[in-house]
C-alpha atoms as a PDB file:
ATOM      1  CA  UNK A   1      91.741 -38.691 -17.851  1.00  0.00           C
ATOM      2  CA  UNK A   2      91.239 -38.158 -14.014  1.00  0.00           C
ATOM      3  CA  UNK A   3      87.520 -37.984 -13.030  1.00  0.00           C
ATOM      4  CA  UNK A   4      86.504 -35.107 -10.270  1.00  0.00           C
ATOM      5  CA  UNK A   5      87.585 -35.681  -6.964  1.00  0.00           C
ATOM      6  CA  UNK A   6      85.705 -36.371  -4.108  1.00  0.00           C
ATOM      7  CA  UNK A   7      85.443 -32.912  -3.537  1.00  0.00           C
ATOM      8  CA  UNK A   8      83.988 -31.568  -6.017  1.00  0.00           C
ATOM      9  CA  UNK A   9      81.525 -34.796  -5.933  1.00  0.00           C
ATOM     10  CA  UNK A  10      80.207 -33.613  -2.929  1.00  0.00           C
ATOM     11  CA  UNK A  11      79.726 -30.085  -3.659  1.00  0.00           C
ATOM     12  CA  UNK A  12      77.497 -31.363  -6.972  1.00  0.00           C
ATOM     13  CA  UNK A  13      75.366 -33.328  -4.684  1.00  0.00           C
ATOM     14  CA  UNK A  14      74.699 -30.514  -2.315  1.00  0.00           C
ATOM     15  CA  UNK A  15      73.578 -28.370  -5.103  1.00  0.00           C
ATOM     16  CA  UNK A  16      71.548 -30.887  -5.852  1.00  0.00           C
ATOM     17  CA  UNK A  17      69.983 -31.290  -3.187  1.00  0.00           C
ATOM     18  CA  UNK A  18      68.935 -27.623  -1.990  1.00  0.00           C
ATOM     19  CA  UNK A  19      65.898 -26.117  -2.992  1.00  0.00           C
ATOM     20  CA  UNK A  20      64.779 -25.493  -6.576  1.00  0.00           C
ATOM     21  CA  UNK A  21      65.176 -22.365  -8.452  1.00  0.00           C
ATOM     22  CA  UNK A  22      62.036 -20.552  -8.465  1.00  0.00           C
ATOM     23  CA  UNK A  23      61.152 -18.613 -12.333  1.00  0.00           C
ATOM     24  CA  UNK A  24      59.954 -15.235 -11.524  1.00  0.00           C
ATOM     25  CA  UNK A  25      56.619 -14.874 -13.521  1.00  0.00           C
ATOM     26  CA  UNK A  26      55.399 -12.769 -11.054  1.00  0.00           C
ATOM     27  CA  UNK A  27      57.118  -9.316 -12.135  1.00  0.00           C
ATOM     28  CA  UNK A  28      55.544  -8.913 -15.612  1.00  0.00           C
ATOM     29  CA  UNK A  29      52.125  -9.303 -13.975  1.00  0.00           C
ATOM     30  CA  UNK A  30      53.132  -7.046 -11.254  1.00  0.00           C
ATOM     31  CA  UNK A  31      54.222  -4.154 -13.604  1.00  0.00           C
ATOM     32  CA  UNK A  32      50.884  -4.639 -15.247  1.00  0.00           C
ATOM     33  CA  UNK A  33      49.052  -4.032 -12.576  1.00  0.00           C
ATOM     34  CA  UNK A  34      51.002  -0.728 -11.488  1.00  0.00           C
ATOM     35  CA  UNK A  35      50.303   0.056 -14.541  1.00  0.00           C
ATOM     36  CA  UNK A  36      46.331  -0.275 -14.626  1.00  0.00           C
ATOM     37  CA  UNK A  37      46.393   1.002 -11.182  1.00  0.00           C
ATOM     38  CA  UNK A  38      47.985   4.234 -12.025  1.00  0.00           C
ATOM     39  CA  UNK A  39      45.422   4.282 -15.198  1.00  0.00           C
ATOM     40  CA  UNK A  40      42.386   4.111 -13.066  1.00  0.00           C
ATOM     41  CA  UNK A  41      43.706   6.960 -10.925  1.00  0.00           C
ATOM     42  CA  UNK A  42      44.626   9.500 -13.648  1.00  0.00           C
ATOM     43  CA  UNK A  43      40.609   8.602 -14.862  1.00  0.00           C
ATOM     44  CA  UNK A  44      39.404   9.270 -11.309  1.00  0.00           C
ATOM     45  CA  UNK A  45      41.064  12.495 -11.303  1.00  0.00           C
ATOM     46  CA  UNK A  46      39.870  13.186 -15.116  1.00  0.00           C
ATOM     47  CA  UNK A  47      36.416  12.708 -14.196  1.00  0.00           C
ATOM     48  CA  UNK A  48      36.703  14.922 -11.103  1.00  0.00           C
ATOM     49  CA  UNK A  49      38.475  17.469 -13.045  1.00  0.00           C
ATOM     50  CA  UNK A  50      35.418  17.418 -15.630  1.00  0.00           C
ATOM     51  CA  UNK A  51      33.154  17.380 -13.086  1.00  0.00           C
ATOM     52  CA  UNK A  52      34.194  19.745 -10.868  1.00  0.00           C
ATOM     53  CA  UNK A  53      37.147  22.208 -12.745  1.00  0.00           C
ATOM     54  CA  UNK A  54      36.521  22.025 -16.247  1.00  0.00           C
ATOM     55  CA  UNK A  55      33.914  24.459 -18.460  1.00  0.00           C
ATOM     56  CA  UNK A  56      31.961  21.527 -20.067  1.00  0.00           C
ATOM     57  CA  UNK A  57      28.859  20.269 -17.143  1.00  0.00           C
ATOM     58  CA  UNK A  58      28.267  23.598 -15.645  1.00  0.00           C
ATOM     59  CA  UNK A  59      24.685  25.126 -15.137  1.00  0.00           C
ATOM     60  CA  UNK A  60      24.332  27.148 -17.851  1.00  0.00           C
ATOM     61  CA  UNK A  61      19.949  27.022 -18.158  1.00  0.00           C
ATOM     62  CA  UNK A  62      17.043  26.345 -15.351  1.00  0.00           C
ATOM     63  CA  UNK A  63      13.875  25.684 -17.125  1.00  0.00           C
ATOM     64  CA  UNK A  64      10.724  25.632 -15.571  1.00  0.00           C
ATOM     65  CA  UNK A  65       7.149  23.424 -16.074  1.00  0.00           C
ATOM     66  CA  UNK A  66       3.818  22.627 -14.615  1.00  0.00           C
ATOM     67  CA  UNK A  67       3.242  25.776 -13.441  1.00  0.00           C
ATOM     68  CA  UNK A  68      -0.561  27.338 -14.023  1.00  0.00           C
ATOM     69  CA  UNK A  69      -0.358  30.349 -11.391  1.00  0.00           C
ATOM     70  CA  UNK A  70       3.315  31.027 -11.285  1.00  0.00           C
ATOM     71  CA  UNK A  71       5.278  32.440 -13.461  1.00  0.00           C
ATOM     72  CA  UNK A  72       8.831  30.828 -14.634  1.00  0.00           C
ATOM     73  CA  UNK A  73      10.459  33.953 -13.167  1.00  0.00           C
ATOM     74  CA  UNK A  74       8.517  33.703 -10.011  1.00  0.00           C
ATOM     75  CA  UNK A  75       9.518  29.876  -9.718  1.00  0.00           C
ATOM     76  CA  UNK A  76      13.505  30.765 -11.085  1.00  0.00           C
ATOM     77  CA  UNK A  77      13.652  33.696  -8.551  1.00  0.00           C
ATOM     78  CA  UNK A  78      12.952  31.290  -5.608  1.00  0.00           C
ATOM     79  CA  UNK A  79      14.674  28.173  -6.606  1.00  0.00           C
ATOM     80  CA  UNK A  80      17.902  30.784  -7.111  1.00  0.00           C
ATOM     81  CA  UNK A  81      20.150  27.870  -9.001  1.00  0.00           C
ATOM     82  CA  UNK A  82      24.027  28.502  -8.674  1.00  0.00           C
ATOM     83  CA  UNK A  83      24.256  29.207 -12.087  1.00  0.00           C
ATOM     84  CA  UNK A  84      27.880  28.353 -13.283  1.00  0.00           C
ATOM     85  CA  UNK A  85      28.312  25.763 -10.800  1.00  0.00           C
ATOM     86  CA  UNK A  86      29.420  22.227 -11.610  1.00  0.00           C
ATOM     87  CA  UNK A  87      26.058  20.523 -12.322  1.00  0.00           C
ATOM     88  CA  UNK A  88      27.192  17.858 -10.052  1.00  0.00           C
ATOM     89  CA  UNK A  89      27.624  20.049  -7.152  1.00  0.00           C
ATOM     90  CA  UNK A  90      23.915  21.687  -7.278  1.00  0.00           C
ATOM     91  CA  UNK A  91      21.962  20.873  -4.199  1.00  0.00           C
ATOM     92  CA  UNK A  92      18.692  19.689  -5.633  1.00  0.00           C
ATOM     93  CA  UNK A  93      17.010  18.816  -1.815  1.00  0.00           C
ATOM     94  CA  UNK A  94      17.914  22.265  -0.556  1.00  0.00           C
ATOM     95  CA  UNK A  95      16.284  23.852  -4.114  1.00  0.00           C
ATOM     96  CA  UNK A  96      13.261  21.672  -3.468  1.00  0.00           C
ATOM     97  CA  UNK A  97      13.075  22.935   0.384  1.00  0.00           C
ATOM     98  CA  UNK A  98      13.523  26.732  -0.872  1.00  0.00           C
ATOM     99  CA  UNK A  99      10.688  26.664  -3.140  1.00  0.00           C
ATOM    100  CA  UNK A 100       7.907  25.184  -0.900  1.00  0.00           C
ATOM    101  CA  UNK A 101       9.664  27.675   1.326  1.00  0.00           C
ATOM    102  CA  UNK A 102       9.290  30.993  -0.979  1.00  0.00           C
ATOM    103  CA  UNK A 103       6.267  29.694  -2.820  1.00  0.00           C
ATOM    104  CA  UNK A 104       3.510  27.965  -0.529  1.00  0.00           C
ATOM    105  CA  UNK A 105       1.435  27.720  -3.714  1.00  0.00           C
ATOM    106  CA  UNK A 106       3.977  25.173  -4.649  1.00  0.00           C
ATOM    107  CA  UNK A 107       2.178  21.666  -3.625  1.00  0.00           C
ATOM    108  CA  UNK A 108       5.173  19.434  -5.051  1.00  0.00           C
ATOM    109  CA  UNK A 109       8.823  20.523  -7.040  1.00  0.00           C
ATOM    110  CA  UNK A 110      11.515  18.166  -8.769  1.00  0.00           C
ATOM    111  CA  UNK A 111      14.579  19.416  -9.367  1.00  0.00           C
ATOM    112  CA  UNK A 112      16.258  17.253 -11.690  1.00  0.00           C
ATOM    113  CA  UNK A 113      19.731  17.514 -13.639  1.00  0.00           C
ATOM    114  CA  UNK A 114      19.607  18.220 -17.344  1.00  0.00           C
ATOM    115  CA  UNK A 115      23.388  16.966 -18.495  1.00  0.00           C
ATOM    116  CA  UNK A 116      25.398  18.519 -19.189  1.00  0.00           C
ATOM    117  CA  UNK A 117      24.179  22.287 -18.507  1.00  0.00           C
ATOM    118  CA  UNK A 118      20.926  22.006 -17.272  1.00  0.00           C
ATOM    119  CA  UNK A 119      18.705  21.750 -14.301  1.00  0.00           C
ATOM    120  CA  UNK A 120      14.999  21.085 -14.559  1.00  0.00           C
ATOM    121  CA  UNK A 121      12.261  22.372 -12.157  1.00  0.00           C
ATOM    122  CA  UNK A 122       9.080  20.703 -12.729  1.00  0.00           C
ATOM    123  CA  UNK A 123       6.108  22.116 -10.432  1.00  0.00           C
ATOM    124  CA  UNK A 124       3.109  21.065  -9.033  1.00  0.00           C
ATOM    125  CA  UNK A 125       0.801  23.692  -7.527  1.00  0.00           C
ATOM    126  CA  UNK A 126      -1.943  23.380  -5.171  1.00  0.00           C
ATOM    127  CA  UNK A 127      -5.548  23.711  -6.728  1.00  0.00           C
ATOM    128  CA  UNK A 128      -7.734  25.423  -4.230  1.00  0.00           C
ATOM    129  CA  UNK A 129     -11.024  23.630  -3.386  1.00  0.00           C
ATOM    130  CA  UNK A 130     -12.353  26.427  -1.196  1.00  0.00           C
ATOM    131  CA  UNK A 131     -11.455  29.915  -0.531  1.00  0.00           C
ATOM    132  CA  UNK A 132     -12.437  32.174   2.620  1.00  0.00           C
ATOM    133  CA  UNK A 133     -13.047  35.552   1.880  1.00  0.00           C
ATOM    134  CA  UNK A 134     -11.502  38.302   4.116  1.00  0.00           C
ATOM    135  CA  UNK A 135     -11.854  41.296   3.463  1.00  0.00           C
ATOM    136  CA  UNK A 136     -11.613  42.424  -0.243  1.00  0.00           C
ATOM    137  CA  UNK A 137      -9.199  39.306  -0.803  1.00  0.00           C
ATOM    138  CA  UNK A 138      -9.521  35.570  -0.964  1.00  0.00           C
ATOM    139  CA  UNK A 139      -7.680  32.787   1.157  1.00  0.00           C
ATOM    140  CA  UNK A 140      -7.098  29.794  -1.255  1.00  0.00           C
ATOM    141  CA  UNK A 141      -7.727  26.613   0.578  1.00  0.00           C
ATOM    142  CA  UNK A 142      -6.470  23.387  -0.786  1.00  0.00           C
ATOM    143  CA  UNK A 143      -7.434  19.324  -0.361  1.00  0.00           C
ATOM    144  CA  UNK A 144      -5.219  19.407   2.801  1.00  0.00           C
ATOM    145  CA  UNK A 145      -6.841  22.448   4.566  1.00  0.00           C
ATOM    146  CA  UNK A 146      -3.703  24.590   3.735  1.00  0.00           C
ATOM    147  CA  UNK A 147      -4.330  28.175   3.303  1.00  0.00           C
ATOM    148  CA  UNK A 148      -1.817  28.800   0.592  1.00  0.00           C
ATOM    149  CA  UNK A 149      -2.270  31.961  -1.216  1.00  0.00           C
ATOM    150  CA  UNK A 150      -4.270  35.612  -0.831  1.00  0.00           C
ATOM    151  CA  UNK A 151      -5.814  36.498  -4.307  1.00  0.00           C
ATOM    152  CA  UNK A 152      -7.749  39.722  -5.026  1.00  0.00           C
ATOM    153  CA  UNK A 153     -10.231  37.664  -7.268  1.00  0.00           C
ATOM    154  CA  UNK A 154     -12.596  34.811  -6.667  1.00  0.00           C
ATOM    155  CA  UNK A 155     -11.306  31.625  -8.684  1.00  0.00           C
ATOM    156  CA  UNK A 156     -13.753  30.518 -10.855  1.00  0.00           C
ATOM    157  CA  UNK A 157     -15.544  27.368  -9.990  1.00  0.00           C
ATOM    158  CA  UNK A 158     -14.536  27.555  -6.098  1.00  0.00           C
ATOM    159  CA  UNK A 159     -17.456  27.618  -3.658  1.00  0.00           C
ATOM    160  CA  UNK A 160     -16.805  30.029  -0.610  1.00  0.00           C
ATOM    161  CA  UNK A 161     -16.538  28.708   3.012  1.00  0.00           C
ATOM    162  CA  UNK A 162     -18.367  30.484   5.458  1.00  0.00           C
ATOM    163  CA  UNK A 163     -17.228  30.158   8.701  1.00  0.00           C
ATOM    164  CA  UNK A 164     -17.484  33.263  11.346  1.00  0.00           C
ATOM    165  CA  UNK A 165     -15.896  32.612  14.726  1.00  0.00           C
ATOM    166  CA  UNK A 166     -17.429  35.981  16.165  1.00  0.00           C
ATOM    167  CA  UNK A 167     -20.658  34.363  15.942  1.00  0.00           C
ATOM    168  CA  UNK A 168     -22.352  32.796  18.834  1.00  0.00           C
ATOM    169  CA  UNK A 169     -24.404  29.467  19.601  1.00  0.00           C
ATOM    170  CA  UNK A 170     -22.880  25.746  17.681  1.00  0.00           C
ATOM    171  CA  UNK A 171     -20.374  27.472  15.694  1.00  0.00           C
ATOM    172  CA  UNK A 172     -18.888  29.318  18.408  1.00  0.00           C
ATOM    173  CA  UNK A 173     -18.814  26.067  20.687  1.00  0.00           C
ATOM    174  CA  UNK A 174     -17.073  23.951  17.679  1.00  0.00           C
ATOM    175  CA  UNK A 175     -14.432  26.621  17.496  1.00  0.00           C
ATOM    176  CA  UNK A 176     -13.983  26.504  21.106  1.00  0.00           C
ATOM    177  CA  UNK A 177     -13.901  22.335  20.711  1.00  0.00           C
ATOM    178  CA  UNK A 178     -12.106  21.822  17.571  1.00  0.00           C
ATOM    179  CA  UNK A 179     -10.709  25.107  16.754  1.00  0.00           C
ATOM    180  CA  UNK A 180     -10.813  26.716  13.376  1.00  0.00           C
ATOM    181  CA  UNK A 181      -8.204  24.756  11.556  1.00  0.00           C
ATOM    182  CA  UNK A 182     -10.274  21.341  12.394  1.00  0.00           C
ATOM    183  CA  UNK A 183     -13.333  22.937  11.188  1.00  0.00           C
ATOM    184  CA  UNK A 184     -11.936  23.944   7.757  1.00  0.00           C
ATOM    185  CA  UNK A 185     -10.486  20.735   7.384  1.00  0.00           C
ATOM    186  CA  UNK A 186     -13.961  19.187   7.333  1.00  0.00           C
ATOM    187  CA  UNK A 187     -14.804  21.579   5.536  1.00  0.00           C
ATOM    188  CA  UNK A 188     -12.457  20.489   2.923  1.00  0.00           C
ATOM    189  CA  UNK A 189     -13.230  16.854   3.725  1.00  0.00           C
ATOM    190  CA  UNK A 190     -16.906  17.675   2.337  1.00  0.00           C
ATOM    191  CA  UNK A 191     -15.838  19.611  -0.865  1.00  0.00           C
ATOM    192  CA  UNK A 192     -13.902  16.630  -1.803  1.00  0.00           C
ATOM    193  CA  UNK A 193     -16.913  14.231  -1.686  1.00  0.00           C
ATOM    194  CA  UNK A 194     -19.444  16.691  -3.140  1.00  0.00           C
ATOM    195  CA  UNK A 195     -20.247  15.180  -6.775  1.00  0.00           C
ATOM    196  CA  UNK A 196     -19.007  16.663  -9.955  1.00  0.00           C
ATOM    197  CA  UNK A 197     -22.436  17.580 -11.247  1.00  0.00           C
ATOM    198  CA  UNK A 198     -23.104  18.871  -7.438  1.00  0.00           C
ATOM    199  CA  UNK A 199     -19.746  20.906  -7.073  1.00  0.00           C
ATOM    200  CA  UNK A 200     -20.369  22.565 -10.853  1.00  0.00           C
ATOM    201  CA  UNK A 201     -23.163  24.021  -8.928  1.00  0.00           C
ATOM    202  CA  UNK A 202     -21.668  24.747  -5.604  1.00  0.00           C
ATOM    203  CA  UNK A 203     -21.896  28.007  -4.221  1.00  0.00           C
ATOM    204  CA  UNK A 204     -21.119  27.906  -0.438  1.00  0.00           C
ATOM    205  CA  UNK A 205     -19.601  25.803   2.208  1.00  0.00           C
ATOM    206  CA  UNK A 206     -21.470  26.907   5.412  1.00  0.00           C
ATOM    207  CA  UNK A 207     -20.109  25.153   8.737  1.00  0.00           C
ATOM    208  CA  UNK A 208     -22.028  25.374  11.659  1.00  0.00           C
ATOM    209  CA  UNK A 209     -20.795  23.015  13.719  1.00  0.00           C
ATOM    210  CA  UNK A 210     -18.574  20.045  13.010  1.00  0.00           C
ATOM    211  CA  UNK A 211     -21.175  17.986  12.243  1.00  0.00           C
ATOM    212  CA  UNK A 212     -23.696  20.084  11.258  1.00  0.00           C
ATOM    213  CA  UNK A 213     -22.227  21.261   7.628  1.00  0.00           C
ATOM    214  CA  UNK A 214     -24.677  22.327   4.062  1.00  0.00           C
ATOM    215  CA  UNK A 215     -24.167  23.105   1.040  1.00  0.00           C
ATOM    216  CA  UNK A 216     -25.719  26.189  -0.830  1.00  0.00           C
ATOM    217  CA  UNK A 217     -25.914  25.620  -4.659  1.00  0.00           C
ATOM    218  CA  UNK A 218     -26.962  28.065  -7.894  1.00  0.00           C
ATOM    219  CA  UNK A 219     -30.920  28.260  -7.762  1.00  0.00           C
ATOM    220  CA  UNK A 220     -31.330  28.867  -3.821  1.00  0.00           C
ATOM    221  CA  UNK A 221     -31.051  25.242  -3.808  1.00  0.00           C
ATOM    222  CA  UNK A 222     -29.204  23.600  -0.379  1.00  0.00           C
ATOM    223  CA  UNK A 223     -28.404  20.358   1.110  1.00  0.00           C
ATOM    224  CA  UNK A 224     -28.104  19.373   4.323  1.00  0.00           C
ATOM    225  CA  UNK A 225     -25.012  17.314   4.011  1.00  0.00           C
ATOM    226  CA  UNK A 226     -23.658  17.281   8.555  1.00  0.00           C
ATOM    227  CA  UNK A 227     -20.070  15.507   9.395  1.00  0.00           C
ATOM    228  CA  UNK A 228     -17.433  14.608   7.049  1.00  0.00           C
ATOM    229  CA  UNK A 229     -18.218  11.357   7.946  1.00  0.00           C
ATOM    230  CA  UNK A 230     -19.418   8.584   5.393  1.00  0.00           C
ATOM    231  CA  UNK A 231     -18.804  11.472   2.484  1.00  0.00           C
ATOM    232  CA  UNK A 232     -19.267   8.764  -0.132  1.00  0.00           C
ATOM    233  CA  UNK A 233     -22.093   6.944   0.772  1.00  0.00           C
ATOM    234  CA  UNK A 234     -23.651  10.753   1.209  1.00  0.00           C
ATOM    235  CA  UNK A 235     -22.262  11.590  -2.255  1.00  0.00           C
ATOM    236  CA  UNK A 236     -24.039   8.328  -3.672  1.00  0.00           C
ATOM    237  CA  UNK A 237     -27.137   9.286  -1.819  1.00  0.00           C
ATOM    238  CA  UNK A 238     -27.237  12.422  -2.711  1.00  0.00           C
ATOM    239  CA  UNK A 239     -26.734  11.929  -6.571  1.00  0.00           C
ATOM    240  CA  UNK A 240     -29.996   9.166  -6.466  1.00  0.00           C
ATOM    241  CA  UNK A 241     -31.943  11.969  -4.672  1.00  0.00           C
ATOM    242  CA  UNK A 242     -31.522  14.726  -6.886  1.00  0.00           C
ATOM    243  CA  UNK A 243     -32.120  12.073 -10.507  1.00  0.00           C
ATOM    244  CA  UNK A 244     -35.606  11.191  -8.249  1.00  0.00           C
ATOM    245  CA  UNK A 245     -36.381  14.375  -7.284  1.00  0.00           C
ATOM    246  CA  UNK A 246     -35.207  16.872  -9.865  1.00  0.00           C
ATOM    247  CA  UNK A 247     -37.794  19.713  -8.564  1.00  0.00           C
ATOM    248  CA  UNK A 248     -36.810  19.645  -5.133  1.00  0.00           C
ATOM    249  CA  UNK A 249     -35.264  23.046  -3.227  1.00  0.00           C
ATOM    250  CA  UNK A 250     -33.831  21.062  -0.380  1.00  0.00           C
ATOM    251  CA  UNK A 251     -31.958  17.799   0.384  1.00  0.00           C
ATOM    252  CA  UNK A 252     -30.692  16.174   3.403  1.00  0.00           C
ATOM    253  CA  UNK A 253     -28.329  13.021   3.616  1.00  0.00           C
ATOM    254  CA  UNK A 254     -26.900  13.892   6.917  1.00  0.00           C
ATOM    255  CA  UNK A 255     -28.175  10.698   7.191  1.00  0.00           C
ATOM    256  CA  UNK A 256     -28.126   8.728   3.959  1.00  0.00           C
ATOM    257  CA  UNK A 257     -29.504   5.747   5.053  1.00  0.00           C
ATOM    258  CA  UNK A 258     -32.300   7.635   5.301  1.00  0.00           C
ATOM    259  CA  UNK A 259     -32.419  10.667   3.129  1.00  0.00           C
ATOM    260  CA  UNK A 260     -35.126  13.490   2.670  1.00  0.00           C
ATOM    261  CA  UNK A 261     -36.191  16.096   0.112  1.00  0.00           C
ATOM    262  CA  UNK A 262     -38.221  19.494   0.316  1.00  0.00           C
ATOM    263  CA  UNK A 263     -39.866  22.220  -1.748  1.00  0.00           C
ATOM    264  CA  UNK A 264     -40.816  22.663  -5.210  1.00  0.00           C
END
């Protein structure tokens, strides 16, 4: 039997000798991941679908808490949620901003997402510390100066500031130094410091000049107290002086290094 020819010798060795045949492993793996990719993007769109065009996480409720003042419809008016809007759609920043717009008794607001149908307004109000009378009313002043609400009636507990810019002589000349809003703020600055057994008894603010500012308590009782200034070593003082001289009518610790006491 005739072996091949030279031929067809040669053409075996040149198949030999090209490159190897390469296994393709790569097309099961690529169909996998065509197929995970197009997985993850019918999920995307689910989700947005749920979030955004389905029924199920729409605002349905807005419930309200912390208030004291306020009423829940007062605070719901204001924050006027989209109701039936996707919950994840509800702009909770410009809620927040519309409230301390609407409501200036409104110190602090978070609006927070209840899933799935609820949003969540929980309120802080400002708690006076002084009010200004005006009239028949009363200005509520809170622990930042801010004038925040007009009552009809005097909340309990809440000594009065006086301060009359038609009057002449050191109060007139603060005004015209400081102006009003500086004034009231050491006003404020005072109340603040006053202690609790003191402010239980607190009557009146009375600012005469910035630092020239007294107290009025229950009993005709008053105390020199002057500048904002060193409130806490004048609170201290002041506390000491009133447990050493219980009888006294008058105190001063506009200087409470070295502090005084009148009357009987």
């Amino acid at each position: 039997m005739a072996g091949p020819s030279t031929a067809e010798r040669g053409e075996r060795q040149q198949e030999s000798s090209g490159p190897p045949r390469v296994r393709r492993f790569g097309s099961p793996r690529l169909r996998a991941i065509v197929i995970l990719s197009a997985a993850l993007v019918l999920a995307g769109a689910g989700t947005v679908w749920v979030l955004y065009g389905s029924n199920w996480l729409r605002v349905e409720r807005v419930s309200v808490s912390g208030t004291r003042v306020l009423t829940h419809q007062q605070v719901r008016g204001a924050a006027d949620v989209p109701v039936g809007d996707p919950l994840v759609s509800v702009d909770t920043e410009a809620i927040e901003a519309r409230l301390g717009r609407e409501l200036p008794r409104i110190d602090s607001v978070d609006v927070v997402r209840s899933w799935p149908h609820g949003i969540g307004l929980k309120v802080t109000e400002r708690t006076p510390v002084l009010i200004v009378q005006k009239g028949g009313k009363f200005i509520e002043v809170d622990d930042e100066g801010v004038r925040f609400a007009t009552v009809s009636r005097a909340p309990k507990g809440v000594p009065a500031l006086e301060l009359d810019p038609s009057r002449s002589g050191s109060v007139a000349a603060s005004l015209r130094r400081f102006g009003e809003d500086r004034l009231v703020r050491e006003a404020v600055r005072v109340a603040g410091r006053i202690p609790d057994a003191v402010a239980r008894d607190t009557r009146v603010v009375k600012v005469r000049s910035y630092d020239d500012i007294s107290l009025e308590l229950s009993g005709g009782r008053t105390v020199a107290w002057g500048s904002g200034e060193r409130g806490e070593q004048k609170a201290r003082t002041l506390t000491a002086l009133m447990k050493a001289a219980p009888d006294a009518r008058h105190f001063d610790v506009s200087v409470p290094t070295a502090p005084a006491s009148s009357g009987s």
